[in-house]
PDB file of N, CA and C in Angstrom:
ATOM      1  N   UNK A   1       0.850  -1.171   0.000  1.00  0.00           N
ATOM      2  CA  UNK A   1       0.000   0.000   0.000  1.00  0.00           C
ATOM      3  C   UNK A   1       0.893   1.231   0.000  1.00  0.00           C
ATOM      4  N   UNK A   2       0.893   2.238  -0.875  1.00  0.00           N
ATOM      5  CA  UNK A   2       1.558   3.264  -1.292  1.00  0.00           C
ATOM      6  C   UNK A   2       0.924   4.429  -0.129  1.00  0.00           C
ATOM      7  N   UNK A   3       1.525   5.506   0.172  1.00  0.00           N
ATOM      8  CA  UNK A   3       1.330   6.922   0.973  1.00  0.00           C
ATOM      9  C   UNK A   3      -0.345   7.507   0.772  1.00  0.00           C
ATOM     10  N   UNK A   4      -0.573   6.864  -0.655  1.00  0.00           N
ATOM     11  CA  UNK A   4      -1.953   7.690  -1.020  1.00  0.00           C
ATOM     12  C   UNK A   4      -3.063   7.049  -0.268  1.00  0.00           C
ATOM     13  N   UNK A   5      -2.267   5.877  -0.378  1.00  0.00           N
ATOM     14  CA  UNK A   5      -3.990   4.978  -0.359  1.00  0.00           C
ATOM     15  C   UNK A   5      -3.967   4.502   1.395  1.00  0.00           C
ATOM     16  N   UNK A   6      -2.974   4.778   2.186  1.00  0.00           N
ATOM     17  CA  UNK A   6      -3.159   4.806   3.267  1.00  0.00           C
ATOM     18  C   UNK A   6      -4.276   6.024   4.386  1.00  0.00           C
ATOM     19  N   UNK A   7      -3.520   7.365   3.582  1.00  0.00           N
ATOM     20  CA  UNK A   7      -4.508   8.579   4.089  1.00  0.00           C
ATOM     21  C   UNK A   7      -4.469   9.714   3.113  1.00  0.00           C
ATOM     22  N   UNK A   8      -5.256  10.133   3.233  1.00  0.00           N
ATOM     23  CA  UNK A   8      -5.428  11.236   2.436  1.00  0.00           C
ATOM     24  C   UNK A   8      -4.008  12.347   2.316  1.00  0.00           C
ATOM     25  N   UNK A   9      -3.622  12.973   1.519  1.00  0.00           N
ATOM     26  CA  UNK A   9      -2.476  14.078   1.317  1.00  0.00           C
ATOM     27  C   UNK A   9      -2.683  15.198   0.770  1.00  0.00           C
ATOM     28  N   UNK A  10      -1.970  16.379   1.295  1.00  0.00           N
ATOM     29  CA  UNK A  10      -2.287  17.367   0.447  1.00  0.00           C
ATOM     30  C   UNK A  10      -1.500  17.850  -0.485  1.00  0.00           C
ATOM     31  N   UNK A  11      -1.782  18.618  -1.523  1.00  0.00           N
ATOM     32  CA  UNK A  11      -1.142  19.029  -2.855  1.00  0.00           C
ATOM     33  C   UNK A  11       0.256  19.547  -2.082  1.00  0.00           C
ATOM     34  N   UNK A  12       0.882  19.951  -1.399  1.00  0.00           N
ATOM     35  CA  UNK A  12       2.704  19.724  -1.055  1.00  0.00           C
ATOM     36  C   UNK A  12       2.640  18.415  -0.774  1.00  0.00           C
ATOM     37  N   UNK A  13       2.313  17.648   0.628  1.00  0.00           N
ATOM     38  CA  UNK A  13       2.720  16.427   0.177  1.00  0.00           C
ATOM     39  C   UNK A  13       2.384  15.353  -0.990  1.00  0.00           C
ATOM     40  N   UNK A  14       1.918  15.533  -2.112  1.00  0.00           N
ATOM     41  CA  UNK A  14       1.567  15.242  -2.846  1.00  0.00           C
ATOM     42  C   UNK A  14       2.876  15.350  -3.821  1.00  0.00           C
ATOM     43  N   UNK A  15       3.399  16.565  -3.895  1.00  0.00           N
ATOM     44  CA  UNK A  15       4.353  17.212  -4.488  1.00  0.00           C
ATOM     45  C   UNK A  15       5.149  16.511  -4.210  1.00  0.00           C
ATOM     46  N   UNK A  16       5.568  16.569  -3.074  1.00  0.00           N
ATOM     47  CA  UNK A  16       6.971  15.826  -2.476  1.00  0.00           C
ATOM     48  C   UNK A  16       7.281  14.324  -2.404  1.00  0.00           C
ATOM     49  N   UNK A  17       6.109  13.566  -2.654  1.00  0.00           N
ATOM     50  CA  UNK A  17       6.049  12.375  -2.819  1.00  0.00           C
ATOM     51  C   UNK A  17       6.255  12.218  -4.155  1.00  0.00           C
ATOM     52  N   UNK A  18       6.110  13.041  -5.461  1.00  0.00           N
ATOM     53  CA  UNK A  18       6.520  12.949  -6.564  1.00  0.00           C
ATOM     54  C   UNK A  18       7.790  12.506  -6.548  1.00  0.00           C
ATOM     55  N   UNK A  19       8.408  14.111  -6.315  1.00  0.00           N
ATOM     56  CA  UNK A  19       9.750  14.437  -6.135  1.00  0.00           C
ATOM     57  C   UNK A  19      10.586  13.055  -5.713  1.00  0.00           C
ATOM     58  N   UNK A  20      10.503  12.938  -4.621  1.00  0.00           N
ATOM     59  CA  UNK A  20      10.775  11.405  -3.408  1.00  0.00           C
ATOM     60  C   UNK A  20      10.284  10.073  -4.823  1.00  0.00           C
ATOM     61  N   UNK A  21       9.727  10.061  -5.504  1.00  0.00           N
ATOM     62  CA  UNK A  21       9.541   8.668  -6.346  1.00  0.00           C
ATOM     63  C   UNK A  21      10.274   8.787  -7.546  1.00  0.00           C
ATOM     64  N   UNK A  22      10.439  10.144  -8.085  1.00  0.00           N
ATOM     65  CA  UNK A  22      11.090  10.178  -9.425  1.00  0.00           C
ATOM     66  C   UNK A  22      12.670  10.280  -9.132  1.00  0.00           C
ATOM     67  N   UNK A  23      13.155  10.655  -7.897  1.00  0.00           N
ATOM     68  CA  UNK A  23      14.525  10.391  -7.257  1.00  0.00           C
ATOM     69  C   UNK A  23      14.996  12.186  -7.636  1.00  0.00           C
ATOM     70  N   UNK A  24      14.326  12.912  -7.239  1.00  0.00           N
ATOM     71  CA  UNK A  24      14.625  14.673  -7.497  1.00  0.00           C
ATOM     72  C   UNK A  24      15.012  14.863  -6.293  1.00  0.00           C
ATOM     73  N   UNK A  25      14.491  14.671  -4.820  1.00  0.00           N
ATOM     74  CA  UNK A  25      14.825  14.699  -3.945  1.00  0.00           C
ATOM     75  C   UNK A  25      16.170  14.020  -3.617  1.00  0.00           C
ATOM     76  N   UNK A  26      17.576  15.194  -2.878  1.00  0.00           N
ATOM     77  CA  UNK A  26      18.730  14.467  -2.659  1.00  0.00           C
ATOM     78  C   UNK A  26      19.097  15.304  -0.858  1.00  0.00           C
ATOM     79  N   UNK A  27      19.476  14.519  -0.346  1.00  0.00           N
ATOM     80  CA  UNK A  27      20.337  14.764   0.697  1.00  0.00           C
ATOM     81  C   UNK A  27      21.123  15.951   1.017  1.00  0.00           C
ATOM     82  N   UNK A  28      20.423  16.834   2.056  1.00  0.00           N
ATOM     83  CA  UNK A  28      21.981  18.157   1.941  1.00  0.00           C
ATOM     84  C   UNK A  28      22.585  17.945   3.234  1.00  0.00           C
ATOM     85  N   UNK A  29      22.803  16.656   4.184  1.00  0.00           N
ATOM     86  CA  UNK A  29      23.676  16.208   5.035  1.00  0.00           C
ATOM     87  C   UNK A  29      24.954  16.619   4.967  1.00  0.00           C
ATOM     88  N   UNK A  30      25.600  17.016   5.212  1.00  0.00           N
ATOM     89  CA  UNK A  30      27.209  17.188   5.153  1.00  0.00           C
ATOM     90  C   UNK A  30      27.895  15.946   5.818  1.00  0.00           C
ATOM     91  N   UNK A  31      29.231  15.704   5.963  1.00  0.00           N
ATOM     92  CA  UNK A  31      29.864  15.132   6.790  1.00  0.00           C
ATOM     93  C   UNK A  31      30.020  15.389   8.489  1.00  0.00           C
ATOM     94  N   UNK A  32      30.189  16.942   8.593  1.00  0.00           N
ATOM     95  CA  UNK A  32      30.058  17.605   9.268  1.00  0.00           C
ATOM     96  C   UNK A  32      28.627  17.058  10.091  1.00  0.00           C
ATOM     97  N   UNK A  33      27.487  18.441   9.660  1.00  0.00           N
ATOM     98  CA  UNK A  33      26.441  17.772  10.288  1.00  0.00           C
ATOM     99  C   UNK A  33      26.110  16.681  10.443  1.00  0.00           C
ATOM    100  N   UNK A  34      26.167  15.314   9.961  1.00  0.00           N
ATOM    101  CA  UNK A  34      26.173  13.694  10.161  1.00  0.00           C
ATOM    102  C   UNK A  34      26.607  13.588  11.406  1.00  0.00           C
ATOM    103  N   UNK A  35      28.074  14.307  11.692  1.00  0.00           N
ATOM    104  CA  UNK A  35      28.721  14.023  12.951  1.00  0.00           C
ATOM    105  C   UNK A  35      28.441  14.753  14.228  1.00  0.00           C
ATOM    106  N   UNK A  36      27.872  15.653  13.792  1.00  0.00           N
ATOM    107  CA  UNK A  36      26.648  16.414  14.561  1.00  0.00           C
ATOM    108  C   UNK A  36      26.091  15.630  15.181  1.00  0.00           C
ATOM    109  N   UNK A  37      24.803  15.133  14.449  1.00  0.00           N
ATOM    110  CA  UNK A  37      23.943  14.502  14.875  1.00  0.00           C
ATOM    111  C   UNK A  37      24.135  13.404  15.635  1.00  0.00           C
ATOM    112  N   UNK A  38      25.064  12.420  14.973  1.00  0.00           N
ATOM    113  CA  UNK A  38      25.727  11.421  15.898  1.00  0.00           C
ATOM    114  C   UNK A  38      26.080  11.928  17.376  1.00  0.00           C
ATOM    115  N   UNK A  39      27.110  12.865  17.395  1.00  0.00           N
ATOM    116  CA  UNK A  39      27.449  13.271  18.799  1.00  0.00           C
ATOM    117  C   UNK A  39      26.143  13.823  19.700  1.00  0.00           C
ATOM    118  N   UNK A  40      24.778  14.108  19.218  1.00  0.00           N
ATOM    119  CA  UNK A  40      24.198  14.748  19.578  1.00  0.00           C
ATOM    120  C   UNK A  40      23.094  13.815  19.725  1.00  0.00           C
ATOM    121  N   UNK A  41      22.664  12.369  19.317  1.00  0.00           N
ATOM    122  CA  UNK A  41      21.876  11.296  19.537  1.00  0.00           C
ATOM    123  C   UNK A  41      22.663  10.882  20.620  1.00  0.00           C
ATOM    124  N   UNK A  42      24.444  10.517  20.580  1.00  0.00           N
ATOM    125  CA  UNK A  42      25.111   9.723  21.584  1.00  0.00           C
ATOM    126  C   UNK A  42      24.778  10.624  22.981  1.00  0.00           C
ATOM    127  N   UNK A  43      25.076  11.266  22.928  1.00  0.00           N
ATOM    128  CA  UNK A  43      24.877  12.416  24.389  1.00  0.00           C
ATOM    129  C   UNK A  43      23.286  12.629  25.112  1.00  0.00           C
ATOM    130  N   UNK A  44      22.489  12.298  24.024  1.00  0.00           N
ATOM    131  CA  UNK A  44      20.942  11.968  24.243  1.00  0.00           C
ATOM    132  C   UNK A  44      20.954  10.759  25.003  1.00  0.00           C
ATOM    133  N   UNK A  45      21.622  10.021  24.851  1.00  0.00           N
ATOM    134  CA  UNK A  45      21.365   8.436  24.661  1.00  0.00           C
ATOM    135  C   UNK A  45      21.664   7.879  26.194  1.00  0.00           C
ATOM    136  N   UNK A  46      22.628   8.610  26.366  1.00  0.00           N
ATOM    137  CA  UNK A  46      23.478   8.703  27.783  1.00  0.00           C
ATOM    138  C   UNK A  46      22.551   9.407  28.741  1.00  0.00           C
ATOM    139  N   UNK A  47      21.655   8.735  29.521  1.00  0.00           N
ATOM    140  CA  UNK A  47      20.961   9.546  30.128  1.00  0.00           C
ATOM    141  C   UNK A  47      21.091   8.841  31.678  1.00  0.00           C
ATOM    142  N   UNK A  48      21.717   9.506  32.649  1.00  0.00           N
ATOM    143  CA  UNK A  48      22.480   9.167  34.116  1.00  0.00           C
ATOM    144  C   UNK A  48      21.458   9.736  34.938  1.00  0.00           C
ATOM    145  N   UNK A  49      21.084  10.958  34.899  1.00  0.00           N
ATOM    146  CA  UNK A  49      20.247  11.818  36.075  1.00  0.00           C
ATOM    147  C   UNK A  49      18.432  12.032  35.328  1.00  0.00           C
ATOM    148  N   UNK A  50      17.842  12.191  36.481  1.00  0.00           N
ATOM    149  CA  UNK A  50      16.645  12.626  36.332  1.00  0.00           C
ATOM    150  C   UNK A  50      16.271  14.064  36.890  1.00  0.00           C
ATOM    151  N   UNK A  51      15.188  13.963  36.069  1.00  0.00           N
ATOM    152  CA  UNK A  51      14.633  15.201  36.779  1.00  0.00           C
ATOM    153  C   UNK A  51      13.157  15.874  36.682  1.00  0.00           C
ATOM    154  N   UNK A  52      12.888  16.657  37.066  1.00  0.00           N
ATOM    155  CA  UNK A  52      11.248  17.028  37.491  1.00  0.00           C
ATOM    156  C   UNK A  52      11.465  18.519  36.913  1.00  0.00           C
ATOM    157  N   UNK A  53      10.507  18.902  35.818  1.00  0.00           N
ATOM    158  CA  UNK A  53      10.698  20.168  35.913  1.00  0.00           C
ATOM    159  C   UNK A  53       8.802  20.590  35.835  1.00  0.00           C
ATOM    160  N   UNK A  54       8.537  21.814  35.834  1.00  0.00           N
ATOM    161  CA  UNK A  54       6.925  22.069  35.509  1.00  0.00           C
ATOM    162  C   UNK A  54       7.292  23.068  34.248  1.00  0.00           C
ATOM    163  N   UNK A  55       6.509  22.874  33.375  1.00  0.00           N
ATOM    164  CA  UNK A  55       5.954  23.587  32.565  1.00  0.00           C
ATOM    165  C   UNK A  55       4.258  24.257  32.683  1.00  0.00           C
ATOM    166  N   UNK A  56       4.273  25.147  31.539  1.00  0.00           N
ATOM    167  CA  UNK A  56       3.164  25.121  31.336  1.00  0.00           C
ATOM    168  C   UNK A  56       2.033  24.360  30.140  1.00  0.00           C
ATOM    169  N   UNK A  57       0.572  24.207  30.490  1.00  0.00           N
ATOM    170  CA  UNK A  57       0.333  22.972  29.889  1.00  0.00           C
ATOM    171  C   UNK A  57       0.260  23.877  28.076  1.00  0.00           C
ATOM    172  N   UNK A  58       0.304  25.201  27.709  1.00  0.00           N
ATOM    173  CA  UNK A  58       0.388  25.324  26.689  1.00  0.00           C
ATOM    174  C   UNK A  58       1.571  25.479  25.990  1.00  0.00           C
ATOM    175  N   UNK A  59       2.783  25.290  26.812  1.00  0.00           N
ATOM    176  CA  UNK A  59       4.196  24.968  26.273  1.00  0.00           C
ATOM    177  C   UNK A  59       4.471  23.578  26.332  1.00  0.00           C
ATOM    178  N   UNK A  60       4.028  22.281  27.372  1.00  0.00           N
ATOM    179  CA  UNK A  60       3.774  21.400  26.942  1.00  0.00           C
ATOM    180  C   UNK A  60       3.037  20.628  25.820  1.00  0.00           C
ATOM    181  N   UNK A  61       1.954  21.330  25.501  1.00  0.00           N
ATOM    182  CA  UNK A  61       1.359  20.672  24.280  1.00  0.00           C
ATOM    183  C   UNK A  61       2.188  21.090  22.793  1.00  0.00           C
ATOM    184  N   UNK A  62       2.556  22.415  22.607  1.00  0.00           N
ATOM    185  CA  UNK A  62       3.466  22.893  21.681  1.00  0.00           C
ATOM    186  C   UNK A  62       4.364  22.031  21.891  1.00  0.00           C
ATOM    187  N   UNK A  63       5.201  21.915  22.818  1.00  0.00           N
ATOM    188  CA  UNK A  63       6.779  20.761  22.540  1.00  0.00           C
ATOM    189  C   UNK A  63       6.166  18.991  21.934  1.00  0.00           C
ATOM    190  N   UNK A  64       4.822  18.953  22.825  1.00  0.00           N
ATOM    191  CA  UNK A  64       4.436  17.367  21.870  1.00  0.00           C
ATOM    192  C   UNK A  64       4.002  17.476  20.939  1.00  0.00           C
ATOM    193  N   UNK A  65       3.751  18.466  20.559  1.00  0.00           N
ATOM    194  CA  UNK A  65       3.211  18.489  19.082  1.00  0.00           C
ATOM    195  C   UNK A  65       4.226  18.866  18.243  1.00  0.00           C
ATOM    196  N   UNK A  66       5.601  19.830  18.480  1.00  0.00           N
ATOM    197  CA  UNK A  66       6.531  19.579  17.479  1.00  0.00           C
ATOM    198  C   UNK A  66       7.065  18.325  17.483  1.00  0.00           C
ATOM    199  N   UNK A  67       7.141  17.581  18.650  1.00  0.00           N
ATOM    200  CA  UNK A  67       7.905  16.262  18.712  1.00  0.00           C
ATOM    201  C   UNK A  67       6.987  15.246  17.899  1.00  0.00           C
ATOM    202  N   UNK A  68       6.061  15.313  17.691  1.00  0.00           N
ATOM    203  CA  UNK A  68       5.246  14.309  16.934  1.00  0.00           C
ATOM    204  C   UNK A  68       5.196  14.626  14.951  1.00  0.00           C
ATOM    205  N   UNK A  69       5.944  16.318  15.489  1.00  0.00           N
ATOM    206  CA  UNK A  69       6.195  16.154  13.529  1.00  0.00           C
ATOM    207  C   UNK A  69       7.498  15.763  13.037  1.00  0.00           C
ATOM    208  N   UNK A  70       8.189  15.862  14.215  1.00  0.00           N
ATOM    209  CA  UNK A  70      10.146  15.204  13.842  1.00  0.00           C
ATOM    210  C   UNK A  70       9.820  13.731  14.488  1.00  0.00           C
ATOM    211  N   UNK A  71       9.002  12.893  14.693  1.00  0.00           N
ATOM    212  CA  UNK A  71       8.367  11.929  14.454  1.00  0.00           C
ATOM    213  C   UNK A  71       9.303  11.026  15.737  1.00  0.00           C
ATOM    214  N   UNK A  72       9.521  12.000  16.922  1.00  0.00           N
ATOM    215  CA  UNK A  72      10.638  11.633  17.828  1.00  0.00           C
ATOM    216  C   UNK A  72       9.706  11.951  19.148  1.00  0.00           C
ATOM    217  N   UNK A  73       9.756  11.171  20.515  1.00  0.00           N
ATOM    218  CA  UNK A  73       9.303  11.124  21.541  1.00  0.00           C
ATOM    219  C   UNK A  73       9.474  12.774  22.337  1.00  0.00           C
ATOM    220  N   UNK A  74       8.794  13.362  22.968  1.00  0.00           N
ATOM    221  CA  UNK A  74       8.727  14.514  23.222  1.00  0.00           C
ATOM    222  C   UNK A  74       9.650  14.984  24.650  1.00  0.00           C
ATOM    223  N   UNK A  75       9.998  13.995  25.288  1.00  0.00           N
ATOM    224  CA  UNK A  75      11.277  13.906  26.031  1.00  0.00           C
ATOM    225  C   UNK A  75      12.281  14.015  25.316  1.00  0.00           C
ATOM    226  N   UNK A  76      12.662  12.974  24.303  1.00  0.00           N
ATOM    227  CA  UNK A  76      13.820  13.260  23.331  1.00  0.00           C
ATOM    228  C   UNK A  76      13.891  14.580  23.047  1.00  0.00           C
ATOM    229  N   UNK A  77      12.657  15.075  22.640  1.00  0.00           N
ATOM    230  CA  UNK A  77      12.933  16.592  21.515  1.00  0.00           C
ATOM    231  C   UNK A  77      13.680  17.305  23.302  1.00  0.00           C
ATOM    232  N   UNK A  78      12.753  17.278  24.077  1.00  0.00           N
ATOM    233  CA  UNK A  78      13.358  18.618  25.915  1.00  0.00           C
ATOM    234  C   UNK A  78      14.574  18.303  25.709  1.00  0.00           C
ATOM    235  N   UNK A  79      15.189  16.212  25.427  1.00  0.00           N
ATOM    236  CA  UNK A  79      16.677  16.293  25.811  1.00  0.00           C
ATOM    237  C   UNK A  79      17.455  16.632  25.010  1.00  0.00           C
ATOM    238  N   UNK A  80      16.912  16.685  23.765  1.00  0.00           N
ATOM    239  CA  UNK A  80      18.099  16.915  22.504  1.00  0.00           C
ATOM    240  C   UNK A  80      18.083  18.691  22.811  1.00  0.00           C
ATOM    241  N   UNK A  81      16.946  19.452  22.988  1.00  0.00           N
ATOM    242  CA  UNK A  81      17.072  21.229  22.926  1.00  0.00           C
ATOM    243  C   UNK A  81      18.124  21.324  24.237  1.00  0.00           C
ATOM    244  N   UNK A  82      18.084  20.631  24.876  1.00  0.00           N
ATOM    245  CA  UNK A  82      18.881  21.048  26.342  1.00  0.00           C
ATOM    246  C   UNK A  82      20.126  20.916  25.984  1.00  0.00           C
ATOM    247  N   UNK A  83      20.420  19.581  25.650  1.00  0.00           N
ATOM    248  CA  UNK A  83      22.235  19.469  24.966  1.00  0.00           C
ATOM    249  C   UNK A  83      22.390  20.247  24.197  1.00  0.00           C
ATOM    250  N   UNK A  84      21.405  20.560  23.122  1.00  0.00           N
ATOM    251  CA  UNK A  84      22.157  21.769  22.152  1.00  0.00           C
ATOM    252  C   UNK A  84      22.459  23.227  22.815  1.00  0.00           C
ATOM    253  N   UNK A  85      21.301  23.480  23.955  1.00  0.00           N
ATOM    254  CA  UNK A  85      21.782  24.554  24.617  1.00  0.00           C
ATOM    255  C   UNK A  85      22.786  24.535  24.893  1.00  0.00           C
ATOM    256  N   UNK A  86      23.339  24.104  25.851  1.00  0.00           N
ATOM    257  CA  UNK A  86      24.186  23.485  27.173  1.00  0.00           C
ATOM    258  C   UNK A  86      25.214  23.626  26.246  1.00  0.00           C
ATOM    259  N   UNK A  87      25.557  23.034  25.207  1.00  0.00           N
ATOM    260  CA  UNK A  87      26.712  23.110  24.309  1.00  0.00           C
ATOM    261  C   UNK A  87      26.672  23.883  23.228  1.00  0.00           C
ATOM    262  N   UNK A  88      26.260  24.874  22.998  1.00  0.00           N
ATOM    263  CA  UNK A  88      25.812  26.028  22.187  1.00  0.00           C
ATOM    264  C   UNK A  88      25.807  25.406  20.793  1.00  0.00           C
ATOM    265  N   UNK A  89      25.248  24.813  20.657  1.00  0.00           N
ATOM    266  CA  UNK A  89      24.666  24.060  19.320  1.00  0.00           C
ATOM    267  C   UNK A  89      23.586  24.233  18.653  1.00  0.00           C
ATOM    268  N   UNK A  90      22.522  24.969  20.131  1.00  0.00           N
ATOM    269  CA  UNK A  90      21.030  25.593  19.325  1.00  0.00           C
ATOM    270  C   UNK A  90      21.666  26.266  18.499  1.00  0.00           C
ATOM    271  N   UNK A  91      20.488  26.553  17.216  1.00  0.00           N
ATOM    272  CA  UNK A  91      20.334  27.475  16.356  1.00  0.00           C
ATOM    273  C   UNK A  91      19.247  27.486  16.080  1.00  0.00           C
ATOM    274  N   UNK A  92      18.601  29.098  16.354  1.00  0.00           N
ATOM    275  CA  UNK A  92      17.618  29.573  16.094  1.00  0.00           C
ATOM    276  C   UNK A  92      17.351  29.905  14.409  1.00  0.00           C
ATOM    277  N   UNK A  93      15.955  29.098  14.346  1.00  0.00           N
ATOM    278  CA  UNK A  93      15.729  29.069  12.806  1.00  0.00           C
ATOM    279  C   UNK A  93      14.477  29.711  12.424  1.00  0.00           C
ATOM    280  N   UNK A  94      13.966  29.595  11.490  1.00  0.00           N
ATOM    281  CA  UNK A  94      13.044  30.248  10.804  1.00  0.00           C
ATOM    282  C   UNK A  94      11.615  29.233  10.829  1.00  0.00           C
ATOM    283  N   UNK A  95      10.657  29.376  11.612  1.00  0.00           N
ATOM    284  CA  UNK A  95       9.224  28.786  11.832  1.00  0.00           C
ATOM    285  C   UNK A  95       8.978  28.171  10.394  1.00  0.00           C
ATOM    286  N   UNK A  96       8.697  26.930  10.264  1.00  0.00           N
ATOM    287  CA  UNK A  96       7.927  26.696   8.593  1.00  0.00           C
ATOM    288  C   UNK A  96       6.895  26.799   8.354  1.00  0.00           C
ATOM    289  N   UNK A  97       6.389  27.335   7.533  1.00  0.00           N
ATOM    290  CA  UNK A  97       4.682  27.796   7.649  1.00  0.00           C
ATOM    291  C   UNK A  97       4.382  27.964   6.272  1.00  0.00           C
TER     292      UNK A  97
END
């Protein structure tokens, strides 16, 4: 069963599933960033201490709901933003909309 016939899509993803089948879509990974990410899953991964923090419930629902479009557990997304803090790795980007 192909993307379509599972759920409905809209004309971008529609687009992009073209793109993605005719092989137009390519990789802009670097070597660099690869090793990024690696160091930055491994340091995730490593998890020694706990902790309790409070939010609020409309900054909680925003963080699970970006974590459910990078298709990653919403703890992961708190632990991966914290290491990038912590090691000045955030970078502030541009909202997609």
């Amino acid at each position: 069963m192909n993307v379509s016939q599972s759920k409905a899509i809209d004309a971008e993803e529609q687009e992009l599933l073209a793109d993605y089948e005719a092989g137009r879509l390519r990789s802009i990974a670097t070597a660099s960033l690869l090793e990024d990410i690696k160091l930055a899953a491994k340091a995730t991964g490593t998890k020694d201490q706990r902790i309790n923090i409070r939010l609020s419930s409309g900054d909680l629902q925003a963080i699970r709901a970006r974590a459910l479009q990078e298709g990653i557990p919403y703890q992961t997304l708190i632990s991966s933003v914290l290491h990038k803090y912590v090691s000045g790795t955030l970078q502030e980007r541009n909202a997609r909309r």
